[in-house]
C-alpha atoms as a PDB file:
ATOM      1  CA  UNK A   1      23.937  24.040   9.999  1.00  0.00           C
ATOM      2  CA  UNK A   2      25.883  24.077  13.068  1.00  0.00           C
ATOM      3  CA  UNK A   3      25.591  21.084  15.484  1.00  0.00           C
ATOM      4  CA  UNK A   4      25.582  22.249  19.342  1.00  0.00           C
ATOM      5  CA  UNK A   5      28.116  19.790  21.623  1.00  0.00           C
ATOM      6  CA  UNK A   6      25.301  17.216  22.772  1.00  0.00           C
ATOM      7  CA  UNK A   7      24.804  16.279  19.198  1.00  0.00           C
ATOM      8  CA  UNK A   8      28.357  16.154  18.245  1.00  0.00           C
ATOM      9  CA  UNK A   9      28.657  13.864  21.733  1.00  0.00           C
ATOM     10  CA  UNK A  10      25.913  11.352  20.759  1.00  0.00           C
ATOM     11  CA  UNK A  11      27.127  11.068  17.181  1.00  0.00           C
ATOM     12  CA  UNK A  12      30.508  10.283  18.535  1.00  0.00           C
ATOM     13  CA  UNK A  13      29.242   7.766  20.975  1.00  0.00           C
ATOM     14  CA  UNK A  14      27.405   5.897  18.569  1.00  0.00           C
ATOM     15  CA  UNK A  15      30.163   5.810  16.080  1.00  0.00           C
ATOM     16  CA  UNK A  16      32.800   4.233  19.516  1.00  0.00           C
ATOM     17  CA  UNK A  17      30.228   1.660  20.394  1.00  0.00           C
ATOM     18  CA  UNK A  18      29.642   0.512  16.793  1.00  0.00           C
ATOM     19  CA  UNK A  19      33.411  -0.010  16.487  1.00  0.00           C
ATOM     20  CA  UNK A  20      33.576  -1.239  20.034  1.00  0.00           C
ATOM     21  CA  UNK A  21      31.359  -4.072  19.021  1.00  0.00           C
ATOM     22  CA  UNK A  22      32.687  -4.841  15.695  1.00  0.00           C
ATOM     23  CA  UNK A  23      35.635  -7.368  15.302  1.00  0.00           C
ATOM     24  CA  UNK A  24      39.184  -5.932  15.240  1.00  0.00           C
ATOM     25  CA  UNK A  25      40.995  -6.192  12.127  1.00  0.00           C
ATOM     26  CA  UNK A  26      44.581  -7.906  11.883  1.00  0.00           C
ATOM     27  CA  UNK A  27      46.183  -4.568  11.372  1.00  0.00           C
ATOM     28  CA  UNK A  28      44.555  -2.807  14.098  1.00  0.00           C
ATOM     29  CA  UNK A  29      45.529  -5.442  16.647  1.00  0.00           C
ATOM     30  CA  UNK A  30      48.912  -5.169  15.383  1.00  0.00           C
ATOM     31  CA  UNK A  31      48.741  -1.341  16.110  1.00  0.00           C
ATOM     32  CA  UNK A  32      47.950  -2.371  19.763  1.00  0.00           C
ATOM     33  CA  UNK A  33      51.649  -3.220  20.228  1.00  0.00           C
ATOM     34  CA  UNK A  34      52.623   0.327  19.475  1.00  0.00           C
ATOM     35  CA  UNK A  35      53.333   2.586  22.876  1.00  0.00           C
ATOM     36  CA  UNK A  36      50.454   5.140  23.246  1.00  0.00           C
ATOM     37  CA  UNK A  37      50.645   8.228  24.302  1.00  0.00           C
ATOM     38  CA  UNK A  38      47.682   8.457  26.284  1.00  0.00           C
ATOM     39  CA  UNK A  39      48.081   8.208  30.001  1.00  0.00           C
ATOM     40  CA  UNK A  40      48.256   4.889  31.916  1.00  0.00           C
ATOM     41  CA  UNK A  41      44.884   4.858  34.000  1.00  0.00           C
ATOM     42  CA  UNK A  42      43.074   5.671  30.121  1.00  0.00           C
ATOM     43  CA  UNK A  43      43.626   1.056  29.598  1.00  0.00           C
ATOM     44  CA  UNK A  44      42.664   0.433  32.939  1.00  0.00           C
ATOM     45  CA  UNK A  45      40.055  -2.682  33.218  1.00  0.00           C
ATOM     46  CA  UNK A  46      36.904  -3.310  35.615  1.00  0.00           C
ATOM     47  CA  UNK A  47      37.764  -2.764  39.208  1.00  0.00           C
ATOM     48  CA  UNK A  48      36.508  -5.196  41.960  1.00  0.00           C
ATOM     49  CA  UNK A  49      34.212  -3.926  44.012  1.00  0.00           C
ATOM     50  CA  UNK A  50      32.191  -4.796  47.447  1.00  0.00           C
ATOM     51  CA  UNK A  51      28.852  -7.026  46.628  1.00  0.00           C
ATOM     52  CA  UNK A  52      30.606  -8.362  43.360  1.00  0.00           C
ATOM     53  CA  UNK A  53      29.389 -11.928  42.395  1.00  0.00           C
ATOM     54  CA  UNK A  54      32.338 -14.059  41.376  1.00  0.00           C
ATOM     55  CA  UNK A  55      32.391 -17.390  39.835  1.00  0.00           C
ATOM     56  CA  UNK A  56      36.440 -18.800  40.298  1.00  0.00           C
ATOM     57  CA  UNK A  57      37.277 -22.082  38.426  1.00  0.00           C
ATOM     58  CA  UNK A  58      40.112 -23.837  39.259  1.00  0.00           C
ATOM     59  CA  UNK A  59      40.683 -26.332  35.650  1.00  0.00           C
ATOM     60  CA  UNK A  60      39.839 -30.073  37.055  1.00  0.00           C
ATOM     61  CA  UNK A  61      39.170 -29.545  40.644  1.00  0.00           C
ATOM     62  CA  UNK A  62      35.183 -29.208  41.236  1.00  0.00           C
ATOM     63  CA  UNK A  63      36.435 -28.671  45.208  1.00  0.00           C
ATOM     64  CA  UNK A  64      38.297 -25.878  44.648  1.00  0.00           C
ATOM     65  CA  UNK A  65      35.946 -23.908  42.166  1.00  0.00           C
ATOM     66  CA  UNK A  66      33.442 -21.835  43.999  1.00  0.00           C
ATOM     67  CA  UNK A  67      31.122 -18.936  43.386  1.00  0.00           C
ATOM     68  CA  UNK A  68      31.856 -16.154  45.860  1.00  0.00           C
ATOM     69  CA  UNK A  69      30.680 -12.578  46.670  1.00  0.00           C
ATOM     70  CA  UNK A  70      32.853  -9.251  47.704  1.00  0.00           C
ATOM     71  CA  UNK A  71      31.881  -8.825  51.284  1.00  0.00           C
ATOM     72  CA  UNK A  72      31.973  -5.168  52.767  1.00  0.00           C
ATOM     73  CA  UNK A  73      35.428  -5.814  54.005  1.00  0.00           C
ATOM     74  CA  UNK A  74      36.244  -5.966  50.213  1.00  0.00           C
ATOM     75  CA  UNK A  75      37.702  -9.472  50.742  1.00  0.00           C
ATOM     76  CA  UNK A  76      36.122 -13.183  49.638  1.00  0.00           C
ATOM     77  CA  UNK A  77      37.516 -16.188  51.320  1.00  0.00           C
ATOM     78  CA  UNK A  78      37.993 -19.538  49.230  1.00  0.00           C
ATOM     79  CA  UNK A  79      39.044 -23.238  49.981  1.00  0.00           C
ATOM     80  CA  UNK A  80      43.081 -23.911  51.143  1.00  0.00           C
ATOM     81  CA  UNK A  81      43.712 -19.822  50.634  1.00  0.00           C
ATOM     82  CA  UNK A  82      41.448 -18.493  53.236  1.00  0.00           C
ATOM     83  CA  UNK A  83      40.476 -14.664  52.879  1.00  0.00           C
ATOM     84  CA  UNK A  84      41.874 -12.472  50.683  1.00  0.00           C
ATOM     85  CA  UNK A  85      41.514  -9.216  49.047  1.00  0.00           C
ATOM     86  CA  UNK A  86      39.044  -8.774  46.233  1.00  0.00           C
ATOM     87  CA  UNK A  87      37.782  -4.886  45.914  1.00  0.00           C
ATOM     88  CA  UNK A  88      40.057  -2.394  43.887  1.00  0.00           C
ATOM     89  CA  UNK A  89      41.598  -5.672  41.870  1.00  0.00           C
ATOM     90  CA  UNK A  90      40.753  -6.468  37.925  1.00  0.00           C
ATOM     91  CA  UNK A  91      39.260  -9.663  37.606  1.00  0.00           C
ATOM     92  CA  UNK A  92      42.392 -10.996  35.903  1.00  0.00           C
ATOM     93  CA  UNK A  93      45.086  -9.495  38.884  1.00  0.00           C
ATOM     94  CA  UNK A  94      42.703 -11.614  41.264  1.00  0.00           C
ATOM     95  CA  UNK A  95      43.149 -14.844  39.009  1.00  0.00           C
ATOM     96  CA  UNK A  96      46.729 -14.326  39.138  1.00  0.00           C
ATOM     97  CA  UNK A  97      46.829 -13.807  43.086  1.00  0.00           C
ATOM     98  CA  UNK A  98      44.860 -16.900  43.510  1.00  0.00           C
ATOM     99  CA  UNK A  99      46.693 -18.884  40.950  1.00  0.00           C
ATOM    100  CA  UNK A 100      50.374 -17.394  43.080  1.00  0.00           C
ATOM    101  CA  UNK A 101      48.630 -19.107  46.147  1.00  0.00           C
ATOM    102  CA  UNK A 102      47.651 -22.587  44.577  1.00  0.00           C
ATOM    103  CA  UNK A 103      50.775 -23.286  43.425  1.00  0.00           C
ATOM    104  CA  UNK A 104      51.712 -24.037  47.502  1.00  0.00           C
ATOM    105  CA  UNK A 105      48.717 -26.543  47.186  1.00  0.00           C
ATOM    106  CA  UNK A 106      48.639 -28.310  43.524  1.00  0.00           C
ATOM    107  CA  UNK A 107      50.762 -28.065  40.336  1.00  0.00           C
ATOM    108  CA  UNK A 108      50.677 -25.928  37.766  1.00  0.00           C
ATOM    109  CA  UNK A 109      46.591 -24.213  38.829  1.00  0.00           C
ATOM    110  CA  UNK A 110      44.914 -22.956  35.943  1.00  0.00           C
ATOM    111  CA  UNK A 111      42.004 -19.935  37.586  1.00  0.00           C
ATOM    112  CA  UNK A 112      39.520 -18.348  35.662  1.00  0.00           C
ATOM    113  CA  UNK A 113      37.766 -15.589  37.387  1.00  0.00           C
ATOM    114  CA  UNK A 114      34.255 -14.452  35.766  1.00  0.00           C
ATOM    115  CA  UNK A 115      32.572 -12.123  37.432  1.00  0.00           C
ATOM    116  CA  UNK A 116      28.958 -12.635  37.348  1.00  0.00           C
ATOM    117  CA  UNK A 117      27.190  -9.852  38.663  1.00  0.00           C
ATOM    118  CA  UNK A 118      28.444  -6.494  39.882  1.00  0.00           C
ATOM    119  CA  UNK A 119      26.620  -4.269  42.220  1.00  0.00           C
ATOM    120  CA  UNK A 120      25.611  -1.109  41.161  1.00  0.00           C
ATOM    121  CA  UNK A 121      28.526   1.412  42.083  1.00  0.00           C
ATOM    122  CA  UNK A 122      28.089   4.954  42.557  1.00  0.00           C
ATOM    123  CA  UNK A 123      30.001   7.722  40.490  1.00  0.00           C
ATOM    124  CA  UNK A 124      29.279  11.524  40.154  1.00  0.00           C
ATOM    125  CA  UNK A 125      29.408  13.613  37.176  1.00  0.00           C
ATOM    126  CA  UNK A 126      28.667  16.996  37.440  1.00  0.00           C
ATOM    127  CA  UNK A 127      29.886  20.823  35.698  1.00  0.00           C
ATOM    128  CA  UNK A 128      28.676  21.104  32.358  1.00  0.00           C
ATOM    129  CA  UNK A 129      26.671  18.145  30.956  1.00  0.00           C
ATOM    130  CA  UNK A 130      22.882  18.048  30.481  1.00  0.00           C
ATOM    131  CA  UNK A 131      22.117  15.870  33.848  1.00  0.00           C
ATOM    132  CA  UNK A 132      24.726  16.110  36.609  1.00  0.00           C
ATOM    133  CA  UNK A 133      24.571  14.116  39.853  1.00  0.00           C
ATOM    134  CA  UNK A 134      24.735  10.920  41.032  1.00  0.00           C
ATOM    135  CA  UNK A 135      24.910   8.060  38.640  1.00  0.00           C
ATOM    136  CA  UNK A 136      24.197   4.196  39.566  1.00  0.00           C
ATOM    137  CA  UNK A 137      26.510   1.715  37.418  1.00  0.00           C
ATOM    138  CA  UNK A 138      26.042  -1.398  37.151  1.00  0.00           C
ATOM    139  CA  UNK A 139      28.880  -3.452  35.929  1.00  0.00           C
ATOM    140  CA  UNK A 140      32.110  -2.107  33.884  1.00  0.00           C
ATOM    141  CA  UNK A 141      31.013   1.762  32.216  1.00  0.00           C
ATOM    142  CA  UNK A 142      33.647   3.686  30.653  1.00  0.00           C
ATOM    143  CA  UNK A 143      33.622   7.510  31.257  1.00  0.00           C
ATOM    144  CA  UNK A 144      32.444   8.447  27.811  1.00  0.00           C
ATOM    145  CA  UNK A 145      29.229   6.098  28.737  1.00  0.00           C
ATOM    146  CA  UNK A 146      28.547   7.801  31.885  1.00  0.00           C
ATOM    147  CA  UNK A 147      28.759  11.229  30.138  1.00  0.00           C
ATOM    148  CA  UNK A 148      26.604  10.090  27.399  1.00  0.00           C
ATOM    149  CA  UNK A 149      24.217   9.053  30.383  1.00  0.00           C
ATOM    150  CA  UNK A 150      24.799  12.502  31.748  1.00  0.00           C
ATOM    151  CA  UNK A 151      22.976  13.700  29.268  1.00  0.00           C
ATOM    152  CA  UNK A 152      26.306  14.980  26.967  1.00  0.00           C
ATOM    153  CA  UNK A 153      27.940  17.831  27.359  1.00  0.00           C
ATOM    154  CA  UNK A 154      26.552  21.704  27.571  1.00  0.00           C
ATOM    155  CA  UNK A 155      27.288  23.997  24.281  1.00  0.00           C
ATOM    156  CA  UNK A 156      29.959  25.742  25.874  1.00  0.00           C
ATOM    157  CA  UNK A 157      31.765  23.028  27.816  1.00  0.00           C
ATOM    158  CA  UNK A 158      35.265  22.151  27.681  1.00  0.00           C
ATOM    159  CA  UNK A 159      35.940  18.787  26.567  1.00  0.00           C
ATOM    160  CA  UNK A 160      39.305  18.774  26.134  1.00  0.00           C
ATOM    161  CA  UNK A 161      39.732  19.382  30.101  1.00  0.00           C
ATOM    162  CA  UNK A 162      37.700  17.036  31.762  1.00  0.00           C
ATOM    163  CA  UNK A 163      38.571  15.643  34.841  1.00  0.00           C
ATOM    164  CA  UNK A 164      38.516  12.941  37.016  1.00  0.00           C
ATOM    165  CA  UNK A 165      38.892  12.520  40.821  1.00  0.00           C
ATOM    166  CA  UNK A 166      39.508   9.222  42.126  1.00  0.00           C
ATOM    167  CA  UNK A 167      39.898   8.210  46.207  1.00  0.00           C
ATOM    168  CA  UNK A 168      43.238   6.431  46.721  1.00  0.00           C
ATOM    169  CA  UNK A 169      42.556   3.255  47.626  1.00  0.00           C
ATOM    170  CA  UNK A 170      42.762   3.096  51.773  1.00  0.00           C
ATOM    171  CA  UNK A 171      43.286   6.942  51.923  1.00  0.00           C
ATOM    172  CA  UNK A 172      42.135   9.800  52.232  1.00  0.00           C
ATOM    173  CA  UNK A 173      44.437  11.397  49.020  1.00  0.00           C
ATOM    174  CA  UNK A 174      42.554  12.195  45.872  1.00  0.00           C
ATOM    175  CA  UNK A 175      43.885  11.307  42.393  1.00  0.00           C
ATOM    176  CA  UNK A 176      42.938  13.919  39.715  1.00  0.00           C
ATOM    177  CA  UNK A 177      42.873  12.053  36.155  1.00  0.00           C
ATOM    178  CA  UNK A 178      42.771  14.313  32.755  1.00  0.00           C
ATOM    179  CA  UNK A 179      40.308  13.080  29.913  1.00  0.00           C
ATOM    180  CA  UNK A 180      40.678  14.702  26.436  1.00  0.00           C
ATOM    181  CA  UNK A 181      37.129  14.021  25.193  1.00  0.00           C
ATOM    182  CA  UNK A 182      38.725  15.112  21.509  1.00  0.00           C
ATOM    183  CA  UNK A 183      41.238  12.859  21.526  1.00  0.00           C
ATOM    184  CA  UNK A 184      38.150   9.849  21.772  1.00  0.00           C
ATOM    185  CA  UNK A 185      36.916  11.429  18.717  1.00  0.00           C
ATOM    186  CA  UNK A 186      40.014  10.726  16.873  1.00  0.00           C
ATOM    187  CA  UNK A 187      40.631   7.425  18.374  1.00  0.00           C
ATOM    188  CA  UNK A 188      43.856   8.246  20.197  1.00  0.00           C
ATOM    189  CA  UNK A 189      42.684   6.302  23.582  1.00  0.00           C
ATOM    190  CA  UNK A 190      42.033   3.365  24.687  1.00  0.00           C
ATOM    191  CA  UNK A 191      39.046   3.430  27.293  1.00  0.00           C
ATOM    192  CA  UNK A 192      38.648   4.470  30.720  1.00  0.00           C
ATOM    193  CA  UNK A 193      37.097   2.759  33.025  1.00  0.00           C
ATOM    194  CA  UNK A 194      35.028   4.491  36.125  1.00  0.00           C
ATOM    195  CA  UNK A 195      35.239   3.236  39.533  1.00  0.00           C
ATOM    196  CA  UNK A 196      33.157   3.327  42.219  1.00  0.00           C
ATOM    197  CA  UNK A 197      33.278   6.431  44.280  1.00  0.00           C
ATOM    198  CA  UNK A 198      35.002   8.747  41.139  1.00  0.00           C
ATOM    199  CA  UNK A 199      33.943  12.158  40.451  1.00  0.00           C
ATOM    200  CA  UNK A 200      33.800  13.807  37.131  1.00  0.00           C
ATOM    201  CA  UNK A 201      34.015  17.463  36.464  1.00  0.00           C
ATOM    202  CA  UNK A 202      33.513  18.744  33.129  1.00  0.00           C
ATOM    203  CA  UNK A 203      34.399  22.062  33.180  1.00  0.00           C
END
C-alpha cells in the first residue's frame, strides 16, 4: 500500500521527536564534532523576541540578578549596564553580552540567562501543506514542528525545496533559507529554528 506525503510526514515526525527526547549516545555526541554539510542557519538556537520573560542570574550577587521582560523596543534594562539589546539574540549571546559588561563592574561574572516565558510569535506557512496561514508559537518551534502543525504536506508537494523567508533584522531585505525536508528524514540536519515574522513556502 502506498502511503500519501502527510503520512510519511507524521511518521517521520514522530520518529525526530522520539530521538529528540531520548539521551544521546557517546558516539553520536562525538559525531557532533564532525563539520556538517548542512547550511549554517539549519543549528541556529531560540531567538529573543519582544514580550520575552527573562530570569538573569548573576552567581552570588542577589542585587544584580533580576527577572526582566523584552519591551517593544526589543531592549531590557538591568542594574550597573543600563539598557541593552535583547530581541533577535539567543539566550546564551545575551549571557555573554551581559557577562562582557560586568566584567567593568565585578570579577570574573558568572550570567545565566533562562528565559521563562516567550510570547507567542507569529510565523506563516503556506503553498502546499494541509492548513496554511498564520501560525501562533509559543516558545522555541523548529520548522518541521510548524509544518507538522500545518497539517503536513499535500501529496504532490515538494519537500526537498522548501523555503524560508526571513526579515533582516532592522531592514527591509529578505533572507530566503532552503530546507531539504528529505534530508530530516535521513538525519543529515541539525534543527531549524523559526523566528518570529518568517514565512514558509512549500512549494
Amino acid at each position: 500500500m502506498k502511503h500519501n506525503a502527510t503520512s510519511l510526514f507524521v511518521a517521520a515526525a514522530l520518529i525526530a521527536a522520539r530521538f529528540a527526547l531520548a539521551p544521546m549516545p557517546a558516539a553520536a555526541r562525538d559525531d557532533d564534532k564532525k563539520p556538517l554539510s548542512q547550511p549554517p542557519a539549519f543549528s541556529d538556537e531560540y531567538r529573543l523576541g519582544s514580550g520575552d520573560k527573562l530570569r538573569i542570574e548573576v552567581y552570588k550577587d542577589a542585587q544584580l540578578s533580576q527577572s526582566v521582560q523584552v519591551r517593544p523596543d526589543g531592549k531590557i534594562t538591568l542594574p550597573l549596564i543600563g539598557d541593552m539589546e535583547a530581541t533577535g539574540r539567543t539566550p546564551i549571546e545575551l549571557r555573554d553580552t551581559i557577562t562582557s559588561s560586568l566584567k567593568e563592574y565585578i570579577t570574573n561574572p558568572t550570567v545565566t540567562v533562562i528565559v521563562v516565558e516567550a510570547l507567542a510569535s507569529q510565523v506563516y506557512v503556506m503553498g502546499e501543506v494541509t492548513h496554511p496561514g498564520t501560525m501562533q508559537l509559543h516558545g522555541p518551534t523548529t520548522i518541521l514542528q510548524a509544518l507538522a502543525m500545518a497539517g503536513g504536506f499535500k501529496e504532490f508537494a515538494n519537500t526537498k525545496d522548501v523555503k524560508v523567508l526571513r526579515p533582516k533584522d532592522g531592514t527591509d531585505n529578505v533572507e530566503t533559507i532552503k530546507f531539504n525536508y528529505k534530508d530530516v528524514i535521513n538525519g543529515g540536519s541539525k534543527p531549524f529554528y523559526l523566528r518570529s515574522g518568517d514565512t514558509v513556502i512549500v512549494p
